[in-house]
Protein backbone atom coordinates (compact mmCIF):
# COMPACT_ATOMS: atom_id res chain seq x y z
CA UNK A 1 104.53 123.49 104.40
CA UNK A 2 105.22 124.38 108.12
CA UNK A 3 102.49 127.57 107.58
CA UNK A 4 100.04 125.23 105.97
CA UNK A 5 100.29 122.75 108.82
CA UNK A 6 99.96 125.54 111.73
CA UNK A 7 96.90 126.67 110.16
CA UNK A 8 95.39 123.52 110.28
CA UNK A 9 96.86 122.53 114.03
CA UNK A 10 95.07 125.78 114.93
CA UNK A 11 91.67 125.29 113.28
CA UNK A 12 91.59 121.85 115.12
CA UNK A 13 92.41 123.73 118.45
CA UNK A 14 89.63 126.10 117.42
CA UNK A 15 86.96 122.76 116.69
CA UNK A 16 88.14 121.82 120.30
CA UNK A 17 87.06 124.91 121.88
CA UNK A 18 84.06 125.54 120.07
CA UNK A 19 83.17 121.87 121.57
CA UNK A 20 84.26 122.77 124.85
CA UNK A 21 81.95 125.78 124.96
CA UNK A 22 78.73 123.63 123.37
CA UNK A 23 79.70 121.09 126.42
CA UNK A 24 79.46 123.89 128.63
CA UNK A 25 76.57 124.54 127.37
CA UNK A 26 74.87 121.12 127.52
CA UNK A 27 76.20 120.57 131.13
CA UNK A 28 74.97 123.85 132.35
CA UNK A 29 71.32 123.17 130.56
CA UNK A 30 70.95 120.04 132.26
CA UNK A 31 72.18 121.04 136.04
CA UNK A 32 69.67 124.30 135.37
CA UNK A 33 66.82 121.70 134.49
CA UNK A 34 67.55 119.36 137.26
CA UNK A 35 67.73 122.53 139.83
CA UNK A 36 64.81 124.52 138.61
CA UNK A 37 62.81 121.26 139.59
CA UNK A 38 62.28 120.35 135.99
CA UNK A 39 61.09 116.67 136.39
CA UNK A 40 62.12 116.28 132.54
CA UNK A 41 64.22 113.83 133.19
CA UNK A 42 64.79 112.56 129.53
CA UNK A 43 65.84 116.16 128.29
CA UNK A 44 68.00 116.38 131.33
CA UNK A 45 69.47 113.28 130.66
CA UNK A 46 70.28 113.41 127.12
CA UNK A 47 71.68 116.87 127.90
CA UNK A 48 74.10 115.49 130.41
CA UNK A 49 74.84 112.56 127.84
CA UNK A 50 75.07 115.34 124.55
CA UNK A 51 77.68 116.76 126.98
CA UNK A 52 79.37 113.98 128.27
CA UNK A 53 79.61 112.84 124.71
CA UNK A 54 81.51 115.82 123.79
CA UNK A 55 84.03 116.34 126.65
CA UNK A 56 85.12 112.30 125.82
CA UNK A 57 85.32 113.75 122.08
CA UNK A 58 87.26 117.26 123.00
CA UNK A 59 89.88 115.01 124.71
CA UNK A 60 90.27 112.38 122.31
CA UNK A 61 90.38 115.12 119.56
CA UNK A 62 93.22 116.99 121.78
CA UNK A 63 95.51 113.49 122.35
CA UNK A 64 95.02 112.68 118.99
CA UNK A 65 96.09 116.67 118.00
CA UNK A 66 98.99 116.40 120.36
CA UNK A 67 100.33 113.25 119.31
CA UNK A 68 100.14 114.17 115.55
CA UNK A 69 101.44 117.48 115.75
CA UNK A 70 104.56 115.53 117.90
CA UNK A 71 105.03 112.99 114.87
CA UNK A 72 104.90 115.56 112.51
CA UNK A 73 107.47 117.28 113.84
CA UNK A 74 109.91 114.27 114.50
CA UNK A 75 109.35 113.88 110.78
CA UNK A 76 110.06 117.29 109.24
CA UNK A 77 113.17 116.58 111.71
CA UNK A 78 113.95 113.51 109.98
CA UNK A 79 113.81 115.07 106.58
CA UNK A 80 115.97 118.14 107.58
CA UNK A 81 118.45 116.01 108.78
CA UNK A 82 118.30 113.50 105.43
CA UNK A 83 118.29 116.54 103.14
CA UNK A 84 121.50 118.25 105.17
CA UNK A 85 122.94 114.96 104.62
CA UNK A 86 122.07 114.67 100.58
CA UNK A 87 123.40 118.62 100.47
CA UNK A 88 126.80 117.16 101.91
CA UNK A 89 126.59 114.27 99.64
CA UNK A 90 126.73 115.93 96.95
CA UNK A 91 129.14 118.86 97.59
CA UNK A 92 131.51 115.91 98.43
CA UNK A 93 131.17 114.04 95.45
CA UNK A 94 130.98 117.24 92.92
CA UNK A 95 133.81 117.86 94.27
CA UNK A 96 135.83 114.67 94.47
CA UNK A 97 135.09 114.27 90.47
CA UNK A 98 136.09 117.68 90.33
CA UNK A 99 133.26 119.23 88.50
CA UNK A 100 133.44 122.66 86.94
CA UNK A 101 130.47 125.11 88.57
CA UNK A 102 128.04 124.71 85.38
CA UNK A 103 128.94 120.60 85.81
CA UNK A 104 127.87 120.72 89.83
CA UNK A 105 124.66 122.86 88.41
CA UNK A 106 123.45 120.64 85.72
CA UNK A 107 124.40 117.54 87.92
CA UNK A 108 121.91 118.63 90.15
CA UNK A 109 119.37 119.61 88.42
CA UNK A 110 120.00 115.57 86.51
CA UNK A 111 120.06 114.42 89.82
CA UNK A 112 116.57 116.22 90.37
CA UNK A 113 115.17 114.08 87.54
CA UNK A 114 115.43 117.01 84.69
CA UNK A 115 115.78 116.07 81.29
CA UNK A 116 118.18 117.69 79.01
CA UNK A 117 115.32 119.90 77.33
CA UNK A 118 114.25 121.27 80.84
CA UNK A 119 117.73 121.94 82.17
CA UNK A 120 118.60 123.60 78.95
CA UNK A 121 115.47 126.07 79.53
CA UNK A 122 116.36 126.62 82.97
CA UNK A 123 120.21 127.29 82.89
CA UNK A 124 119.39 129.43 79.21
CA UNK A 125 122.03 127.23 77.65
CA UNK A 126 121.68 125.30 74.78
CA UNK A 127 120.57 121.59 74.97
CA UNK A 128 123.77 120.66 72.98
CA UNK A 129 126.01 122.52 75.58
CA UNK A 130 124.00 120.50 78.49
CA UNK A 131 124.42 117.67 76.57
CA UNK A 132 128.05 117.65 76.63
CA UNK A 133 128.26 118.68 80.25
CA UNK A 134 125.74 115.89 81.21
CA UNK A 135 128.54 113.55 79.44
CA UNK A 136 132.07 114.75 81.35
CA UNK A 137 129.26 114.55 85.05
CA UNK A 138 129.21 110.67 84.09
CA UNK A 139 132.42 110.35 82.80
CA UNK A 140 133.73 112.09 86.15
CA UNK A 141 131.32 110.02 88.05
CA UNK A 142 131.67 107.04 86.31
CA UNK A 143 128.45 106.33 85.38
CA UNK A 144 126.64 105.81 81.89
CA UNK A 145 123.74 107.78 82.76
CA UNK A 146 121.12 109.71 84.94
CA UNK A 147 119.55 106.45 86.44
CA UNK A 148 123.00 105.68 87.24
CA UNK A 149 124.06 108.70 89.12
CA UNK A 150 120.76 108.97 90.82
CA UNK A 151 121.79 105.37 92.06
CA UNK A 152 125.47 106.26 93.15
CA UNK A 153 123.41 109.04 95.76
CA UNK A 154 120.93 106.73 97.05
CA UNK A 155 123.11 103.78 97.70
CA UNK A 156 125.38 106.33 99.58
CA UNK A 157 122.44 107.46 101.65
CA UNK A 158 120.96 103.95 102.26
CA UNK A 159 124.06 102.06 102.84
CA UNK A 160 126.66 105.14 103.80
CA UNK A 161 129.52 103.37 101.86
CA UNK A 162 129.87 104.96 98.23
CA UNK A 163 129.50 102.61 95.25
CA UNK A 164 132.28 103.81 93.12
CA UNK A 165 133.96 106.27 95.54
């Protein structure tokens, strides 16, 4: 995601400069004009305004750039910090119910919205064998189902006291 997002901050830096160089270019047109005793003077001026237009653009384009790429990173900040604190979650509460190692697994990947079918697949167990784990996860975690657990980790996260803990 981080890759995707340089690639993009960097094309935008590279829009900015190619406008730069096309202001240059306008600027330098019209000055030439004006000293070459061109008496033009509607070329001139729409060259100086063609360029004028474009240095206002470059730096609105690079505050704009700047102050994105700055919330951008506050936020992948914010979500590194929110998933450390859902990783310590749950190592806390796996291990407070005392869940086995295939338990903790197949917790998680409940807690990650998988049915019993696609956990099944992706542990190579059978769906009767996740099927009973599933059951001692909400027994231990005293909960009737996935909704339910899902719950007991976002309360915890919105409200920092544990529902049944």
């Amino acid at each position: 995601m981080a890759g995707k997002r340089d690639r993009r901050i960097v094309t935008a830096w590279a829009v900015i400069a190619l406008q730069g160089v096309a202001a240059i270019y306008f600027l330098a047109d019209a000055i030439g004009e004006r000293a070459a005793g061109n008496r033009a003077l509607g070329f001139s001026a729409l060259d100086l305004l063609v360029g004028f237009a474009l240095l206002c653009g470059i730096a609105y384009g690079a505050f704009t750039l700047r102050r994105l790429s700055q919330e951008a990173q506050r936020h992948e900040r914010a979500l590194a910090i929110a998933q450390g604190a859902l990783a310590r979650l749950m190592e806390e509460r796996f291990s407070e119910w005392a869940l086995s190692p295939a338990e903790a697994e197949v917790a998680l990947f409940a807690l990650k919205g998988c049915s019993i079918a696609e956990i099944a697949a992706a542990r190579g167990a059978a769906g009767g064998t996740v099927r009973s784990q599933l059951s001692q996860v909400y027994a231990k975690a005293g909960v009737t189902g996935q909704p339910m657990l899902m719950s007991l980790f976002l309360d915890d996260l919105l409200t920092g006291t544990p529902l049944n803990g």
